[in-house]
N, C-alpha and C. Protein backbone atom coordinates (compact mmCIF):
# COMPACT_ATOMS: atom_id res chain seq x y z
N UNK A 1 0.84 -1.19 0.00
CA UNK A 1 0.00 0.00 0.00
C UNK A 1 0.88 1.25 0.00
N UNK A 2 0.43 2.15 -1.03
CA UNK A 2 1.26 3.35 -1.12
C UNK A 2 0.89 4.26 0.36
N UNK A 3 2.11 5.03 0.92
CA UNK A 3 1.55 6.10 1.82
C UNK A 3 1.36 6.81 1.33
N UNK A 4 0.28 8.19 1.99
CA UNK A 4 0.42 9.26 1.46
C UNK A 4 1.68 10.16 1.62
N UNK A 5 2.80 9.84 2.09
CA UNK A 5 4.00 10.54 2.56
C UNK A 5 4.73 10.69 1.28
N UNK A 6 4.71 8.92 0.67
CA UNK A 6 5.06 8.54 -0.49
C UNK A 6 4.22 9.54 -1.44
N UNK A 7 3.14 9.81 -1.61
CA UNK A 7 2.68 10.31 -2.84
C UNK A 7 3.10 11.98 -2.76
N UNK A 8 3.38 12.43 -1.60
CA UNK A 8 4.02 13.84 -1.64
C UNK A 8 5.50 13.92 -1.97
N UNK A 9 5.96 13.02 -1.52
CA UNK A 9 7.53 13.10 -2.06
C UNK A 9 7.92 12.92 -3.07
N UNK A 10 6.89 11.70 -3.82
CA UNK A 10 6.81 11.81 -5.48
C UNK A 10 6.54 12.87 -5.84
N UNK A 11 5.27 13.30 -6.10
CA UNK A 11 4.80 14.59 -7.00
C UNK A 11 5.81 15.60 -6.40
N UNK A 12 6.18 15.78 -5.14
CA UNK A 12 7.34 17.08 -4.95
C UNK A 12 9.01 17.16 -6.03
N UNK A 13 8.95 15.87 -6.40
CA UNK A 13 10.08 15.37 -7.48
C UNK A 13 10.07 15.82 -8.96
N UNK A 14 8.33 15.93 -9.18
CA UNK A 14 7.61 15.48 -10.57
C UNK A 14 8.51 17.00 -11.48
N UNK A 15 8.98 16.71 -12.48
CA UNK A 15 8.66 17.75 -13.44
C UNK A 15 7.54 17.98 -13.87
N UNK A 16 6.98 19.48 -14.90
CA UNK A 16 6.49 20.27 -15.16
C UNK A 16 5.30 19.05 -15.73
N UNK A 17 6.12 18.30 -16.88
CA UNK A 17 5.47 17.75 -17.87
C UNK A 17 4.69 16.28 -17.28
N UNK A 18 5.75 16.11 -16.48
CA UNK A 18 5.25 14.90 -15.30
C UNK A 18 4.36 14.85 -14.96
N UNK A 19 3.73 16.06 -14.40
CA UNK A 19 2.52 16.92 -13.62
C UNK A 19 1.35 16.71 -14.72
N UNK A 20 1.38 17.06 -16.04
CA UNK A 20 0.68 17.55 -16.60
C UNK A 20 0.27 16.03 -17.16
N UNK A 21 1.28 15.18 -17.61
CA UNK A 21 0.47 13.74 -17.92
C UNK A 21 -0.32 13.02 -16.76
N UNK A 22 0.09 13.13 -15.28
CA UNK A 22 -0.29 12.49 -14.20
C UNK A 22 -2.08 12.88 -14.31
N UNK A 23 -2.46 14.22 -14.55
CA UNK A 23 -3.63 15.15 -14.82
C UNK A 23 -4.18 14.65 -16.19
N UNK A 24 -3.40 14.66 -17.33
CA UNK A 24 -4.12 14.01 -18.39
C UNK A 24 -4.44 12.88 -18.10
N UNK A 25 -3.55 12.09 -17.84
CA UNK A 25 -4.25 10.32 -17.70
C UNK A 25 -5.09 10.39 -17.11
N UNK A 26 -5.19 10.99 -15.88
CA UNK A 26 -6.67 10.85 -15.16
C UNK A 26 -7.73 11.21 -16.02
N UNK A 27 -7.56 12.77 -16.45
CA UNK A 27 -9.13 12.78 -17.59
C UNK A 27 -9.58 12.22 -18.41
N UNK A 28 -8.33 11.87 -19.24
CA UNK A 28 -8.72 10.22 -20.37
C UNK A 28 -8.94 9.21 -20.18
N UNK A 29 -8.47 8.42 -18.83
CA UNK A 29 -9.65 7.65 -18.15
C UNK A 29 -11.14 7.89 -17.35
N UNK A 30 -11.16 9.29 -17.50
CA UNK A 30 -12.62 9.40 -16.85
C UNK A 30 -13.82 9.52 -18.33
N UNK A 31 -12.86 10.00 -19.23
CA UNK A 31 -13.63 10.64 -20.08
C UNK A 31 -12.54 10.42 -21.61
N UNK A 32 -12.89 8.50 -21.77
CA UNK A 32 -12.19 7.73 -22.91
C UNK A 32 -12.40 8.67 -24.93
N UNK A 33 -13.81 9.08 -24.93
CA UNK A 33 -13.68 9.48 -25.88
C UNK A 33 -13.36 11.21 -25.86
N UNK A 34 -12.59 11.70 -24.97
CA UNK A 34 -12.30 13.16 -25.23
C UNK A 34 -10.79 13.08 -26.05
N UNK A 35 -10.13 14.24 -26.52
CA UNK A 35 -8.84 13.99 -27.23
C UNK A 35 -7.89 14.88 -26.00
N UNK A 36 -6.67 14.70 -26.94
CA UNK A 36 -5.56 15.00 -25.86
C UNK A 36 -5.57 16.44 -25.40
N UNK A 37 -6.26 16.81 -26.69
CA UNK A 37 -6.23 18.56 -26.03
C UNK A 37 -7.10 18.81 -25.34
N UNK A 38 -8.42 18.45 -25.01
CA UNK A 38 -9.76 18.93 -23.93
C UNK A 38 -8.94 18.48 -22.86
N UNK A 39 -7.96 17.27 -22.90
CA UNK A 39 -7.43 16.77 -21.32
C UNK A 39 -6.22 17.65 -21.40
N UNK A 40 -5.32 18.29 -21.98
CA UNK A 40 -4.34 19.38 -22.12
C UNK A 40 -5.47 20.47 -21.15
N UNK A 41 -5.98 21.18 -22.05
CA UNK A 41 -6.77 22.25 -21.32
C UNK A 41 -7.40 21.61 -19.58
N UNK A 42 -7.80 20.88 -19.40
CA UNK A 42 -7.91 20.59 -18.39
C UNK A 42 -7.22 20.42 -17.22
N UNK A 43 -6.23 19.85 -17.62
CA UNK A 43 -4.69 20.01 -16.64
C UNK A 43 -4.62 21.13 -16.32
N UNK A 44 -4.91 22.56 -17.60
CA UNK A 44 -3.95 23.72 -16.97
C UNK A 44 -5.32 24.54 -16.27
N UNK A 45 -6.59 24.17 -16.43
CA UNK A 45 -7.51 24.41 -15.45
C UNK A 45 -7.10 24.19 -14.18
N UNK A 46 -7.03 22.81 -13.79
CA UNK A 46 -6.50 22.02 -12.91
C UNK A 46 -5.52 22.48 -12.20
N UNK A 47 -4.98 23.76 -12.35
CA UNK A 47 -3.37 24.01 -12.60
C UNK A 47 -2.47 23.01 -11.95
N UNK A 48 -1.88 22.69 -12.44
CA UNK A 48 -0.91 21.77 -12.44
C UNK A 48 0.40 21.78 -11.65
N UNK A 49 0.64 22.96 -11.44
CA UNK A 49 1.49 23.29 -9.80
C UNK A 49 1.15 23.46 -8.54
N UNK A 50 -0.35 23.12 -8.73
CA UNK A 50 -0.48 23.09 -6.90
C UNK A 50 -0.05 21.56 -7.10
N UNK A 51 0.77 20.98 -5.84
CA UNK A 51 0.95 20.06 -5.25
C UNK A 51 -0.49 19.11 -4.80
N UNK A 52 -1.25 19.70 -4.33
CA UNK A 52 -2.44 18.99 -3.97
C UNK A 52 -3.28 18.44 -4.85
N UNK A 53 -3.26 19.08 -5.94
CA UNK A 53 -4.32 18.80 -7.34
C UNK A 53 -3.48 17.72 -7.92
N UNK A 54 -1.94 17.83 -8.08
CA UNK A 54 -1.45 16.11 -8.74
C UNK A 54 -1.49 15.26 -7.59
N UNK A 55 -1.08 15.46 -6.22
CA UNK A 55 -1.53 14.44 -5.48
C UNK A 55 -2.69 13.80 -5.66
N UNK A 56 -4.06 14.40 -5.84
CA UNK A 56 -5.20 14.10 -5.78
C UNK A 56 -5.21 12.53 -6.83
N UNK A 57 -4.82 13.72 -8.78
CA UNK A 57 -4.99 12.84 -9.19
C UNK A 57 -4.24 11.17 -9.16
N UNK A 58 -2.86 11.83 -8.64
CA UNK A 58 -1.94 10.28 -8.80
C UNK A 58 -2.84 9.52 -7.99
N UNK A 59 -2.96 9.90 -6.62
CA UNK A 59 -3.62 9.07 -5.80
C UNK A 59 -4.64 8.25 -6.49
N UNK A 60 -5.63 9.21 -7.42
CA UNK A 60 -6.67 8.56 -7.87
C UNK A 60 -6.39 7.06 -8.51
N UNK A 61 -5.33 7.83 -9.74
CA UNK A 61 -4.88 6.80 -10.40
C UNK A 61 -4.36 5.60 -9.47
N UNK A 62 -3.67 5.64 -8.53
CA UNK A 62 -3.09 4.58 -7.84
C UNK A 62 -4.39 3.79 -7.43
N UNK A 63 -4.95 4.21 -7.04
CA UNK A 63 -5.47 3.49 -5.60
C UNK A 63 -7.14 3.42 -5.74
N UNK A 64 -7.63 3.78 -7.15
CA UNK A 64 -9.06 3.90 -7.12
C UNK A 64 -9.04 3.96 -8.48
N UNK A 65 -8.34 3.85 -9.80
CA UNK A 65 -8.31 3.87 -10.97
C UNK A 65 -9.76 4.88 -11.62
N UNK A 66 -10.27 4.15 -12.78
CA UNK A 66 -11.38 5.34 -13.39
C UNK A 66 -12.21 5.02 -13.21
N UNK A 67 -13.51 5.81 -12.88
CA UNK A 67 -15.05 5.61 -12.67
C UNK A 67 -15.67 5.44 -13.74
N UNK A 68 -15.54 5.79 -14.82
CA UNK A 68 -15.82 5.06 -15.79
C UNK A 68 -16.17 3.67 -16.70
N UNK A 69 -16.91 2.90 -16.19
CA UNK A 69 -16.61 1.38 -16.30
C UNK A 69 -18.12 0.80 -16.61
């Protein structure tokens, strides 16, 4: 089981671009037929340098994958 200690020390590591796929993958698994750019724009909604908003999503991804199903 991942900690959450672990998921801050990761994303505190992440580069820019790191950030921004961790945020895309999540929207393209929530939402399979959108394209890369509605999940581009969404990331930078999302903004992508708070720390808390990629925690959120990695976490998602880790530990609860997509609602979508």
């Amino acid at each position: 089981m991942v900690k959450d200690s672990d998921i801050k020390n990761f994303v505190s590591k992440m580069t820019y671009w790191e950030r921004v796929n961790v945020c895309m993958s999540d929207y393209l698994l929530e939402f399979p037929s959108a394209s890369r750019e509605e999940a581009y724009k969404d990331s930078m909604v999302n903004e992508v340098k708070d720390d808390a908003s990629v925690e959120y999503h990695l976490e998602k991804l880790i530990r609860f994958g997509s609602s979508y199903r």
